[in-house]
Each structure stands twice: as C-alpha cells, then as structure tokens.
C-alpha atoms as a PDB file:
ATOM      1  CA  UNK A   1      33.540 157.298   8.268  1.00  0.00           C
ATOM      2  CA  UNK A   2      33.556 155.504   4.831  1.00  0.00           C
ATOM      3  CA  UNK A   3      37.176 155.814   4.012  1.00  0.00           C
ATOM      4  CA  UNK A   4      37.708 154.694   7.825  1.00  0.00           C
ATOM      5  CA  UNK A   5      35.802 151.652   7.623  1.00  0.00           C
ATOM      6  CA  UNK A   6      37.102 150.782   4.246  1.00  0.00           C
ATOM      7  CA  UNK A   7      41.028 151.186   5.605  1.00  0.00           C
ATOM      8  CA  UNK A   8      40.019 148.586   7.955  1.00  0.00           C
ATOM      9  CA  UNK A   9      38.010 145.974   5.778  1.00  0.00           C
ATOM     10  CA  UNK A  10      41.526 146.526   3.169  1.00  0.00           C
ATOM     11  CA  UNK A  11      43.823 146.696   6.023  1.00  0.00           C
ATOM     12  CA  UNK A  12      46.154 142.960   5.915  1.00  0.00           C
ATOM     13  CA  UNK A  13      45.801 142.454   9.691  1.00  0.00           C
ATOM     14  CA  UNK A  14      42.095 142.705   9.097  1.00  0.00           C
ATOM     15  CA  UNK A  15      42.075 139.550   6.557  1.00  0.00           C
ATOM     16  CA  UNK A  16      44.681 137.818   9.109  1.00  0.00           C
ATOM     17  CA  UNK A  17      42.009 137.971  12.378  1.00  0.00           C
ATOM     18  CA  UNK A  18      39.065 136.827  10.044  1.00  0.00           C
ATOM     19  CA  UNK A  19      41.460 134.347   8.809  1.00  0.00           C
ATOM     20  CA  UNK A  20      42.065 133.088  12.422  1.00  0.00           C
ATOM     21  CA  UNK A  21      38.467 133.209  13.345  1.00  0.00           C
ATOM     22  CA  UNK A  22      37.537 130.995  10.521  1.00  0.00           C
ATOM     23  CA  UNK A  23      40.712 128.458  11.271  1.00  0.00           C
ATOM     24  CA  UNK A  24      39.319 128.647  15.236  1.00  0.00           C
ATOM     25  CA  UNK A  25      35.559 128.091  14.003  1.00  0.00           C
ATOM     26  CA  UNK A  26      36.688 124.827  12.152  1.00  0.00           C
ATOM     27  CA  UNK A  27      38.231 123.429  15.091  1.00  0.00           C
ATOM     28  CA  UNK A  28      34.739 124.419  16.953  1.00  0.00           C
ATOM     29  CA  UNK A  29      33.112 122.462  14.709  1.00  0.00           C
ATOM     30  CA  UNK A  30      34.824 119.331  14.483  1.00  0.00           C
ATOM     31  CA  UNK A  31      35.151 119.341  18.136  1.00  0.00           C
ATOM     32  CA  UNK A  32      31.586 119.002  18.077  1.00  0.00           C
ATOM     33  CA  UNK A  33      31.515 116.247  16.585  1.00  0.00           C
ATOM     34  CA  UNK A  34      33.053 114.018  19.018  1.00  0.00           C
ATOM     35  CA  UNK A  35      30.062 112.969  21.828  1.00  0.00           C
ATOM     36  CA  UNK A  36      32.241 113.122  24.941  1.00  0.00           C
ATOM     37  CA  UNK A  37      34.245 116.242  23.732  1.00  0.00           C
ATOM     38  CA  UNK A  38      31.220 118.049  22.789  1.00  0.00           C
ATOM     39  CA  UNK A  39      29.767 117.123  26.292  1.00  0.00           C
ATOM     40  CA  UNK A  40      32.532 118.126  28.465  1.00  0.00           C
ATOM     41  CA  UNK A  41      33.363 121.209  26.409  1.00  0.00           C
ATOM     42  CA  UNK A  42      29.864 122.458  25.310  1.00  0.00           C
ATOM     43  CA  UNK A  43      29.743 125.714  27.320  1.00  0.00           C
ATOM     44  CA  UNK A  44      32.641 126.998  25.974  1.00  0.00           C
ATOM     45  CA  UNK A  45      32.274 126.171  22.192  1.00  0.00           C
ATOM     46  CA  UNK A  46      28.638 127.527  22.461  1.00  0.00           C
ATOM     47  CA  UNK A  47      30.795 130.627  23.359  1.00  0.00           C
ATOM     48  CA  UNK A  48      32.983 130.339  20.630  1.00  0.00           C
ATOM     49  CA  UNK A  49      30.240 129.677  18.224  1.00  0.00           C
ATOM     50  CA  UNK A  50      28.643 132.867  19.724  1.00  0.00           C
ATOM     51  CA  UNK A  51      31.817 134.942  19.124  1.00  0.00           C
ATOM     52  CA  UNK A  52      32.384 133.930  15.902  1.00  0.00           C
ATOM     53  CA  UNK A  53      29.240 134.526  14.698  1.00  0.00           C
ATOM     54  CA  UNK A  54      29.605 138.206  16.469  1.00  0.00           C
ATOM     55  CA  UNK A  55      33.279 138.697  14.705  1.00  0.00           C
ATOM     56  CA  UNK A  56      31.589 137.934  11.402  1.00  0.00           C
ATOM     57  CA  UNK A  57      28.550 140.548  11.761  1.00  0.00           C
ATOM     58  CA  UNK A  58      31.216 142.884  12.802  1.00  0.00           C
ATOM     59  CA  UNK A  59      33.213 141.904   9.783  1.00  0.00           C
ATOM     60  CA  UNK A  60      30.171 142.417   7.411  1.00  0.00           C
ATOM     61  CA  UNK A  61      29.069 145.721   9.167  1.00  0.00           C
ATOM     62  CA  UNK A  62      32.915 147.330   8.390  1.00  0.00           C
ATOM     63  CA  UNK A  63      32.692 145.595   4.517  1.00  0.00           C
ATOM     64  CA  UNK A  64      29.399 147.224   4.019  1.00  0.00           C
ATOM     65  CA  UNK A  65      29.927 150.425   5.321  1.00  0.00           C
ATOM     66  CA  UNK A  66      33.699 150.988   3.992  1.00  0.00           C
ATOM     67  CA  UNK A  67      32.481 149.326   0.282  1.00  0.00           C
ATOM     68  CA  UNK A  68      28.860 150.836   0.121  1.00  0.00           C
ATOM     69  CA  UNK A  69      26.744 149.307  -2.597  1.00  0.00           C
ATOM     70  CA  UNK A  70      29.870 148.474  -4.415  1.00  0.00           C
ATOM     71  CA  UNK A  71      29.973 145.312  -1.613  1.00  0.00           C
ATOM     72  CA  UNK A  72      27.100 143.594  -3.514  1.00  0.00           C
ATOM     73  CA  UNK A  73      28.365 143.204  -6.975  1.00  0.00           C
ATOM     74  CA  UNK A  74      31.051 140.644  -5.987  1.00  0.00           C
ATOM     75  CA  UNK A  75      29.547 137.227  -5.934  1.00  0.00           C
ATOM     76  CA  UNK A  76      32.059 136.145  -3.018  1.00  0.00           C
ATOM     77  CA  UNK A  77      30.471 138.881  -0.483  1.00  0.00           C
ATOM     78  CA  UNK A  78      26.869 138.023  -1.474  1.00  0.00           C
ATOM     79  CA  UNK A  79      28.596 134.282  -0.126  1.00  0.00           C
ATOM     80  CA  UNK A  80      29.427 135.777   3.331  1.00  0.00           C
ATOM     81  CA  UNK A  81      26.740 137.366   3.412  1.00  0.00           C
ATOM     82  CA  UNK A  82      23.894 134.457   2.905  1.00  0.00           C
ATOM     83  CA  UNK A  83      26.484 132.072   5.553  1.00  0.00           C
ATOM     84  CA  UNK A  84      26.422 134.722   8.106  1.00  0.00           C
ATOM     85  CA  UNK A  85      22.730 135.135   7.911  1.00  0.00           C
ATOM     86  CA  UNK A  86      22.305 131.417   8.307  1.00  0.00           C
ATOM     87  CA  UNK A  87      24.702 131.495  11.204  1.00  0.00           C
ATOM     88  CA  UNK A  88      22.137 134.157  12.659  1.00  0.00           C
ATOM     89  CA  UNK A  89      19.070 132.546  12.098  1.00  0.00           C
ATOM     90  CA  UNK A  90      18.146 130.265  15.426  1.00  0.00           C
ATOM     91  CA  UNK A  91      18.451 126.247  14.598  1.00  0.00           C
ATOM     92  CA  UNK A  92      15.639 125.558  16.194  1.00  0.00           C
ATOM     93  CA  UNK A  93      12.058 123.588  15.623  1.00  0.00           C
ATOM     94  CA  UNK A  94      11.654 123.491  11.699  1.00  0.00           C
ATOM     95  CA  UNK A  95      14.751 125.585  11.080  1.00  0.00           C
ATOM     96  CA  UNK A  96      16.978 122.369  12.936  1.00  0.00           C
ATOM     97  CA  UNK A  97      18.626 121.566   9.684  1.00  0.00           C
ATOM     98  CA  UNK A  98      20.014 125.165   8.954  1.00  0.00           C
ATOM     99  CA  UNK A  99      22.659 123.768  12.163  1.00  0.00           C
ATOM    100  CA  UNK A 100      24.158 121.732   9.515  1.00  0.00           C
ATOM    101  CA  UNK A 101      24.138 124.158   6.735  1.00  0.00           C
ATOM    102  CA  UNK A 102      26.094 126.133   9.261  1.00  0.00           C
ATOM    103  CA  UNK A 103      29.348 124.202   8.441  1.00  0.00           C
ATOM    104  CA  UNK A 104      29.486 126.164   5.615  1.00  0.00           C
ATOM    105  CA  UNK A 105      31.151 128.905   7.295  1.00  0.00           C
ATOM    106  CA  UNK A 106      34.402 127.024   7.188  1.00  0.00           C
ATOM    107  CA  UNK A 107      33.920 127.696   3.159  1.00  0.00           C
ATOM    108  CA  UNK A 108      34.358 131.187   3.647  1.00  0.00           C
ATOM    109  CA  UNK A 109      37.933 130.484   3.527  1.00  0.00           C
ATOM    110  CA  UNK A 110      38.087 130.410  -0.207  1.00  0.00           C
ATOM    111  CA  UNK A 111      36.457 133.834  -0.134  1.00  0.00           C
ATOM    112  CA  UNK A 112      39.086 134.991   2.510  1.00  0.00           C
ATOM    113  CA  UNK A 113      42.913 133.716   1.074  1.00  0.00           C
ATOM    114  CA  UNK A 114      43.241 135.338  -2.595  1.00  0.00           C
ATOM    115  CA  UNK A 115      45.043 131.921  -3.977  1.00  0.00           C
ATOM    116  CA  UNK A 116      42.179 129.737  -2.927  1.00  0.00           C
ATOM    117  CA  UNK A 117      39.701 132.380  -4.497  1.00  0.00           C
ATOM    118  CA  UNK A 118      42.024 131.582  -7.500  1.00  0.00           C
ATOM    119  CA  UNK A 119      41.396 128.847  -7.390  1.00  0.00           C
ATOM    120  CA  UNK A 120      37.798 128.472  -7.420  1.00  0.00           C
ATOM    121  CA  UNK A 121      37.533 130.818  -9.850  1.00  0.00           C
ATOM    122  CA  UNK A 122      39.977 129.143 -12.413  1.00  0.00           C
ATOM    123  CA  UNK A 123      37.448 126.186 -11.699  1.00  0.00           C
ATOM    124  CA  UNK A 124      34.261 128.081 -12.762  1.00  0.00           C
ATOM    125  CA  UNK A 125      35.883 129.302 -15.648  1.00  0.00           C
ATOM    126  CA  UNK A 126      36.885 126.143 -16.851  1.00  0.00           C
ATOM    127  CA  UNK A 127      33.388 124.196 -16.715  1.00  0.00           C
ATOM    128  CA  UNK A 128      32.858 124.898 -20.480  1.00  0.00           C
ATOM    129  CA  UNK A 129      35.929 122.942 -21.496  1.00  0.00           C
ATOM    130  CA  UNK A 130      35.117 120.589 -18.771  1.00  0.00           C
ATOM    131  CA  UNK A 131      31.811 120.063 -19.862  1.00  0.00           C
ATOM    132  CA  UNK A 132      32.730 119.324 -23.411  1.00  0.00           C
ATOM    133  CA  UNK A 133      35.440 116.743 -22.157  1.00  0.00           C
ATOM    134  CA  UNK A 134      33.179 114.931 -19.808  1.00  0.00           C
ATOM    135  CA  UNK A 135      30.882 114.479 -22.261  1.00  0.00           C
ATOM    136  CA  UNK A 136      32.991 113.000 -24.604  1.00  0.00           C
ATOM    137  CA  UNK A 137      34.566 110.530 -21.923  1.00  0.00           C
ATOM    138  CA  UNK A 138      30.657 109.819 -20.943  1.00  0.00           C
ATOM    139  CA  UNK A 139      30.549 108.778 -24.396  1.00  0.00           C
ATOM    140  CA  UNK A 140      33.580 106.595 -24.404  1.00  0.00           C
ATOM    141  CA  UNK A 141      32.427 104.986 -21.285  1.00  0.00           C
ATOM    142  CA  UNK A 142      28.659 104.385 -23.028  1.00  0.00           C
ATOM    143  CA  UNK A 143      30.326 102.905 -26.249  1.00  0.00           C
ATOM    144  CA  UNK A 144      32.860 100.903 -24.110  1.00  0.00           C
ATOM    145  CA  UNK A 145      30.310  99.105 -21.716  1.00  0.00           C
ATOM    146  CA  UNK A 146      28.035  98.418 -24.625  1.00  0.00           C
ATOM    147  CA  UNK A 147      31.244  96.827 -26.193  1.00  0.00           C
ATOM    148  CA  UNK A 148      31.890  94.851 -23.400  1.00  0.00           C
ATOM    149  CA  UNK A 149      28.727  93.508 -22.879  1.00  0.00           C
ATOM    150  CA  UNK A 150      28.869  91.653 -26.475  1.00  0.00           C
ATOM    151  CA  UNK A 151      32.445  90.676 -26.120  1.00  0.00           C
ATOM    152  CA  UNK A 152      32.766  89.978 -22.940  1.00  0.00           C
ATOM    153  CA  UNK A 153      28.725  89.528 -21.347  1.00  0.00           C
ATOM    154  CA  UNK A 154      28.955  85.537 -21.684  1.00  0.00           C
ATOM    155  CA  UNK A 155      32.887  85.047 -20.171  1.00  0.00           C
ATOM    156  CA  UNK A 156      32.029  87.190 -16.902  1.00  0.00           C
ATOM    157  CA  UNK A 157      28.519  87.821 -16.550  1.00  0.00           C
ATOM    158  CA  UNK A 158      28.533  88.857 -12.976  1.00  0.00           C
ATOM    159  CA  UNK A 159      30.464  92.178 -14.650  1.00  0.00           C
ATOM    160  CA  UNK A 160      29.348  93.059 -18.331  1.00  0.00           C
ATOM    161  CA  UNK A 161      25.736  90.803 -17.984  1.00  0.00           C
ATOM    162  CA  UNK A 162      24.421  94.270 -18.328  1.00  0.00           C
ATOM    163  CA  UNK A 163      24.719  98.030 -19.468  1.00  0.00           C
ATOM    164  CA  UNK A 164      24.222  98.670 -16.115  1.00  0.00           C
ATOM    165  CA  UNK A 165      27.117  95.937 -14.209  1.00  0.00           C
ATOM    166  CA  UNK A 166      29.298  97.227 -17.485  1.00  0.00           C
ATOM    167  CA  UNK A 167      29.042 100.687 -17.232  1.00  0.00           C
ATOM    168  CA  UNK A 168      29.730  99.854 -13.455  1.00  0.00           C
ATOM    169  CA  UNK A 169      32.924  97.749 -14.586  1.00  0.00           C
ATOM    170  CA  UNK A 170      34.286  99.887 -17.391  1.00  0.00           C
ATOM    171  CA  UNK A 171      34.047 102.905 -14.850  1.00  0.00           C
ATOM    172  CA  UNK A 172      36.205 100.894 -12.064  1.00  0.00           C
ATOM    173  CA  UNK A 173      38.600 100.465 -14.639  1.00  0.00           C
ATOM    174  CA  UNK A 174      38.739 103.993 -16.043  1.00  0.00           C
ATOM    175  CA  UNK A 175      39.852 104.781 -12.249  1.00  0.00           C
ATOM    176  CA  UNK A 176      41.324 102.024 -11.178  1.00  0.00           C
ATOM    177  CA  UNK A 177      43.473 100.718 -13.607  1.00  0.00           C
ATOM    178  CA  UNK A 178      43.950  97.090 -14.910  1.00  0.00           C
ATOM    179  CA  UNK A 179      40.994  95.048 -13.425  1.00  0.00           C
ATOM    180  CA  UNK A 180      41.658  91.279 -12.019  1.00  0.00           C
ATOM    181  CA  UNK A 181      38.225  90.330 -13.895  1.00  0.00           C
ATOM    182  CA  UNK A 182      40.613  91.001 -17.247  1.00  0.00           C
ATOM    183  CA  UNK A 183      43.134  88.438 -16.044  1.00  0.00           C
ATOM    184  CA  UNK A 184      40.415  85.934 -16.167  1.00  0.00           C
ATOM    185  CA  UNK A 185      38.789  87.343 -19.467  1.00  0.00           C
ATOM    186  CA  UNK A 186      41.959  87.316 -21.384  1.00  0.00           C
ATOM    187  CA  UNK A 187      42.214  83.632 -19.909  1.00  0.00           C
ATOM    188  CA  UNK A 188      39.034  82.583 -22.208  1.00  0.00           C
ATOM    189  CA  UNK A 189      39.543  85.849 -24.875  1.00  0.00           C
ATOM    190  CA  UNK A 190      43.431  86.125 -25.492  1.00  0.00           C
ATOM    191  CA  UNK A 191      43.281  89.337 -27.456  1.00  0.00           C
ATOM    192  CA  UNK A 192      40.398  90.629 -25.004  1.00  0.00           C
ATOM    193  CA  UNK A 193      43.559  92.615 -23.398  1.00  0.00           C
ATOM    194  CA  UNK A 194      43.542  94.827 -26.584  1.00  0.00           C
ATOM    195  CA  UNK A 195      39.985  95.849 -25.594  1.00  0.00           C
ATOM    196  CA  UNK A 196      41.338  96.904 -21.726  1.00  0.00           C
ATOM    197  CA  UNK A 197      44.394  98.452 -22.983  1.00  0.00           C
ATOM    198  CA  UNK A 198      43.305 100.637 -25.276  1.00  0.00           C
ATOM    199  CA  UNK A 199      40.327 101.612 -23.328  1.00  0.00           C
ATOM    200  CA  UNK A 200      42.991 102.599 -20.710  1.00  0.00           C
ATOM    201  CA  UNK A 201      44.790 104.387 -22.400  1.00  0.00           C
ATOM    202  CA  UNK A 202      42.225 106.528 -24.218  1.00  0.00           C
ATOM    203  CA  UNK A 203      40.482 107.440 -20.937  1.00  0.00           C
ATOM    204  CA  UNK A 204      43.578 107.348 -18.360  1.00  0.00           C
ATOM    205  CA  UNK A 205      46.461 109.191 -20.339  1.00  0.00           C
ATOM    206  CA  UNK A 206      44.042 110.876 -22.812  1.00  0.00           C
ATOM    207  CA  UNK A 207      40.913 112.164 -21.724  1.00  0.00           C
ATOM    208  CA  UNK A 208      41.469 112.779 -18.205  1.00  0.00           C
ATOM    209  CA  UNK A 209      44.489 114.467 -19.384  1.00  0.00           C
ATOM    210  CA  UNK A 210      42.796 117.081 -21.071  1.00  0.00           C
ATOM    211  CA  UNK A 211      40.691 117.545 -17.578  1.00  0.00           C
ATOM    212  CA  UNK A 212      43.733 118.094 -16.263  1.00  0.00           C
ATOM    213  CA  UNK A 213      45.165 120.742 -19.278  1.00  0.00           C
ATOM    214  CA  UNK A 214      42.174 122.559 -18.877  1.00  0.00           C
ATOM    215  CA  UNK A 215      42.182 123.065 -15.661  1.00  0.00           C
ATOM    216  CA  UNK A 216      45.553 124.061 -15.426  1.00  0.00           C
ATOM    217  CA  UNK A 217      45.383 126.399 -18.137  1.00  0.00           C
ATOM    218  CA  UNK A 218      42.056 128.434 -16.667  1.00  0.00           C
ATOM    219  CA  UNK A 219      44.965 128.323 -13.029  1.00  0.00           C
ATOM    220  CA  UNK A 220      47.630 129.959 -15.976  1.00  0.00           C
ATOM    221  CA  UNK A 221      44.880 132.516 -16.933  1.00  0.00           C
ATOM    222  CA  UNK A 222      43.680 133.379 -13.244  1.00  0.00           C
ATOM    223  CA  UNK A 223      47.043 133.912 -12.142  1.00  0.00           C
ATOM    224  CA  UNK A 224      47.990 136.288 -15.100  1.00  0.00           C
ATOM    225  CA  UNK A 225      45.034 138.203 -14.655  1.00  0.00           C
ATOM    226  CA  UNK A 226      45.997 138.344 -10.647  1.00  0.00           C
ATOM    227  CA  UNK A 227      49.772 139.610 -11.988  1.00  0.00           C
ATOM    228  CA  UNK A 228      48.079 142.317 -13.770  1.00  0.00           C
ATOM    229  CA  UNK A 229      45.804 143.899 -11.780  1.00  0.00           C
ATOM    230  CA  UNK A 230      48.669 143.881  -9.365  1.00  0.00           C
ATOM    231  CA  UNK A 231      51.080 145.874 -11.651  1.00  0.00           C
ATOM    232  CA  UNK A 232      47.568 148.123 -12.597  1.00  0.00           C
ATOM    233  CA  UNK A 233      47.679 148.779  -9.264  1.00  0.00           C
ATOM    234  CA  UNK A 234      51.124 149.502  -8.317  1.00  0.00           C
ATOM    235  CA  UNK A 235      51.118 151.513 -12.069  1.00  0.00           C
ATOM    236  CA  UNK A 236      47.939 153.688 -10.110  1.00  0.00           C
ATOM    237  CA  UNK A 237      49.936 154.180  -7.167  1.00  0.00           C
ATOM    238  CA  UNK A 238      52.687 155.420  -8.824  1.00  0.00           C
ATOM    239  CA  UNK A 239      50.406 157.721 -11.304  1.00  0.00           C
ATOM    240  CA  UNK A 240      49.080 159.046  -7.536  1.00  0.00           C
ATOM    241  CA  UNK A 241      52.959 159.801  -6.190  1.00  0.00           C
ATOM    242  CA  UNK A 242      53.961 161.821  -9.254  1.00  0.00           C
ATOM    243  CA  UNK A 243      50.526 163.254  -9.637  1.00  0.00           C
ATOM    244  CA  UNK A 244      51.212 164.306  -6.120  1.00  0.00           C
ATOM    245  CA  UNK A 245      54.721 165.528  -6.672  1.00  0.00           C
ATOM    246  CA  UNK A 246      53.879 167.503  -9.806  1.00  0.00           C
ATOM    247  CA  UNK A 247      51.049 169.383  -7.388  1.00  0.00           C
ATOM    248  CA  UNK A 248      53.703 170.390  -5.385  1.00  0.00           C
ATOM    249  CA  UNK A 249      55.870 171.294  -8.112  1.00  0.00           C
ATOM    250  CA  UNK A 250      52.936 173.612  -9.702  1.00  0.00           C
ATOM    251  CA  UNK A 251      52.591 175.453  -5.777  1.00  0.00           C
ATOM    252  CA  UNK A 252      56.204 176.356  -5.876  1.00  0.00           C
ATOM    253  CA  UNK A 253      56.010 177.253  -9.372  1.00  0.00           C
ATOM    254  CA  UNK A 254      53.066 179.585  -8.537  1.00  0.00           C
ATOM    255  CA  UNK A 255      54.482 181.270  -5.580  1.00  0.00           C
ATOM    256  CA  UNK A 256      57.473 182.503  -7.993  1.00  0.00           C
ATOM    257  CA  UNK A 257      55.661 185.336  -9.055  1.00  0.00           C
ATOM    258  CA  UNK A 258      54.989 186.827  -5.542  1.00  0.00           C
ATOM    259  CA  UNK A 259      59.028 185.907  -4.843  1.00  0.00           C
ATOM    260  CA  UNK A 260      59.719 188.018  -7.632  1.00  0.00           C
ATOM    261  CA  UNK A 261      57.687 191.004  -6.938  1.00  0.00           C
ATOM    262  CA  UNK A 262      58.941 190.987  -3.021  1.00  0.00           C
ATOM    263  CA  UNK A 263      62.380 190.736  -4.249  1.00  0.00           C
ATOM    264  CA  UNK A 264      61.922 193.875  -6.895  1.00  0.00           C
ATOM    265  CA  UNK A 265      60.151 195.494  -3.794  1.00  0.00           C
ATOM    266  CA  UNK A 266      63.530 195.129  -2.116  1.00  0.00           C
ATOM    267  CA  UNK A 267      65.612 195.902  -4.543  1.00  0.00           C
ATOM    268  CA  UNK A 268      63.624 199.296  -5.118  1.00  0.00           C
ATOM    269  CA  UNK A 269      63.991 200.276  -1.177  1.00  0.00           C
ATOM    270  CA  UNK A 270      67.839 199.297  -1.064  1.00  0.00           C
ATOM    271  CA  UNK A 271      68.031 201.779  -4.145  1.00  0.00           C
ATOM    272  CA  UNK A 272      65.923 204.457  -1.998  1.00  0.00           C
ATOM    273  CA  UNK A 273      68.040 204.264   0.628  1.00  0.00           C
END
C-alpha cells in the first residue's frame, strides 16, 4: 500500500494534475475578485473552491501515506500542509480573515515546479550575504542623507531639511536615478553633482551589484547541487540494473552444478546402454 501510494505521489502526471489544480485555483481566485463576476459565477467557483480543496486533501493523504514520517522533515510539505489546513478550516465569525490567508494556496506553486523551489531556496540561502550587503548600503544611505542635509539642507529644504525628507530623497535617488531636485542644486552648488554622482554610482553599479552577485551565485550553487543529486540518482539506478543483472548472473552460475551432475548422469546411462 506504501510503495503504491508513493508511485503515485512520485509519479510526473501526479505533479502535472496538482500543477493544473493550483493554475485553475488562481484563476478561482482572481475571478473573485471582480463584484459582478463573482456574483454571476458564485455557485460554480464555490464548487471549484470545494474541489480544490478536496484534490489537495487527496494529494496530502497519498504524500503521507506513500512518504510516512519521512513527509515531515521537508520544510516545503509542512507548507502544504499548514495551507491546506487553513483551506479546511470554515471562514466564518472570528475565523473571517483566514478567507484571505487562503490566497496562499496559489504559493504552493513554488513547492510544486522544482525550478521555482530553486529558486526560493537559492534565496534563503543567500540572506547572510544579503544581510551583510544591506547593511552596508543602509549605512551608505545614513551617511549620505546626513551629508546632504549639511550641504545641501539650506538650497532645497523641502528635500534634505531633515534626516528624515533626506533619507527619503537620497533613497529616491538610489532607485531612481539622477533626481530633477539636483538640476536645481547644482544650479546654486556647481560641484554639488560630484556628491549625486558618486553616490550613484557607489549604490547603483556597486552595491546593488553585489545583491545581484550574490544572489546569482546561491542560483549557481542550487542548480549544481540539483545536477548532482540527479547524476546520484541516475548513478543509483544504474548500481540497481547491474546489481540486478549480476543476481541473475549468480542463479545461472549456481544452477551449473546441477547441469553438470544431470549431464554425468547421462553420460553414465548412454555408457550402460
């Protein structure tokens, strides 16, 4: 019953319906969003809410009968699992906000489709680095807006008056680019463009560059590992087939001792006779 259950949960044309349920369940959903959709359509996607909810008990029935206790230690399933018991749980009364906490099932997508699992995973792994580099561009922003507000606090008060309007400011420029308050500044302040330019370039090219290289290399590292546990596996699988054929091998070997003896056996009546 185990190894049935867990042929199924493995099986690609399992992962493909859930897939589809999920894809049908976010349509559901934003469907219900519009008022004279949801209106004119509510008795059916009550019973597609219903049926999805069904699929996915099914779903978590097969997982945790076909996986056994070995279905709780990934952190993904215990995911499913908390999203399908708040799908269960009647949004009703006190309990009315667990209807919006219900959109979460459209989530279960990353735990679905392998590469966006990847991907959340390279995330995750990366928040060290990240954290380090966000705190240093925190501090570049902290310094900056502090600078600003000396240099710049009397030309354009309305921006750096401030630490608060500055930090503000400096942070529309960090993502925005060249701000037209600088035009004006560097109007009044003809070298205040050496202030924007290198504050540019130190958090647009440099620091949020190294975001970016750390993020890419934890997506280098997750899909490595990915590459080799898929050659593990297909190394296992071919371990099993020779296993398999040397089994075989060792039968045939063992049966040529009883060949042997019914050939003497012959041998000894043809010389009778």
């Amino acid at each position: 019953m185990r190894a049935r259950a867990r042929a199924v949960a493995e099986a690609p044309w399992f992962s493909r319906v859930i897939v589809g349920v999920l894809v049908i369940n976010a349509i559901a959903l934003g469907l219900r969003t519009a008022a004279s959709v949801s209106r004119s359509l509510d008795p059916l996607l009550s019973a597609v809410e219903f049926a999805v909810v069904a699929i996915f008990v099914v779903e978590m029935i097969i997982k945790v009968a076909g996986f056994g206790r070995s279905f709780f230690r990934a952190a993904w399933n215990w995911f499913d699992l908390v999203v399908i018991v708040l799908s269960i749980v009647p949004a009703s009364g006190t309990l009315l906000m667990l209807r919006t906490v219900r959109i979460l099932r459209t989530f279960r997508l990353i735990s679905v489709i392998p590469s966006m699992r990847r991907v959340v995973n390279a995330l995750f792994t990366a928040v060290p680095g990240l954290v380090s580099i966000l705190l240093l561009l925190m501090l570049v922003l902290y310094t900056s807006a502090i600078a600003a507000v000396q240099m710049f606090g009397a030309v354009a008060p309305e921006e750096f008056g401030g630490l608060g309007t500055s930090l503000l400011t400096m942070f529309q420029v960090m993502t925005q680019g060249w701000p037209p308050i600088a035009d004006e500044i560097v109007a009044v302040r003809p070298l205040g463009w050496v202030f924007f330019v290198g504050y540019i370039v130190i958090t647009g090219f440099i620091v949020l560059n190294l975001l970016i290289a750390v993020i890419v290399n934890a997506m280098e590292k997750q899909v490595s590992e990915a590459a080799a546990e898929k050659e593990q596996e297909v190394e296992r699988d071919h371990h099993t087939e020779l296993m398999t054929e040397l089994a075989a091998v060792r039968t045939q070997l063992a049966e040529l001792p009883a060949l042997r003896a019914e050939l003497a056996e012959l041998r000894a009546e043809r010389e009778r006779a």
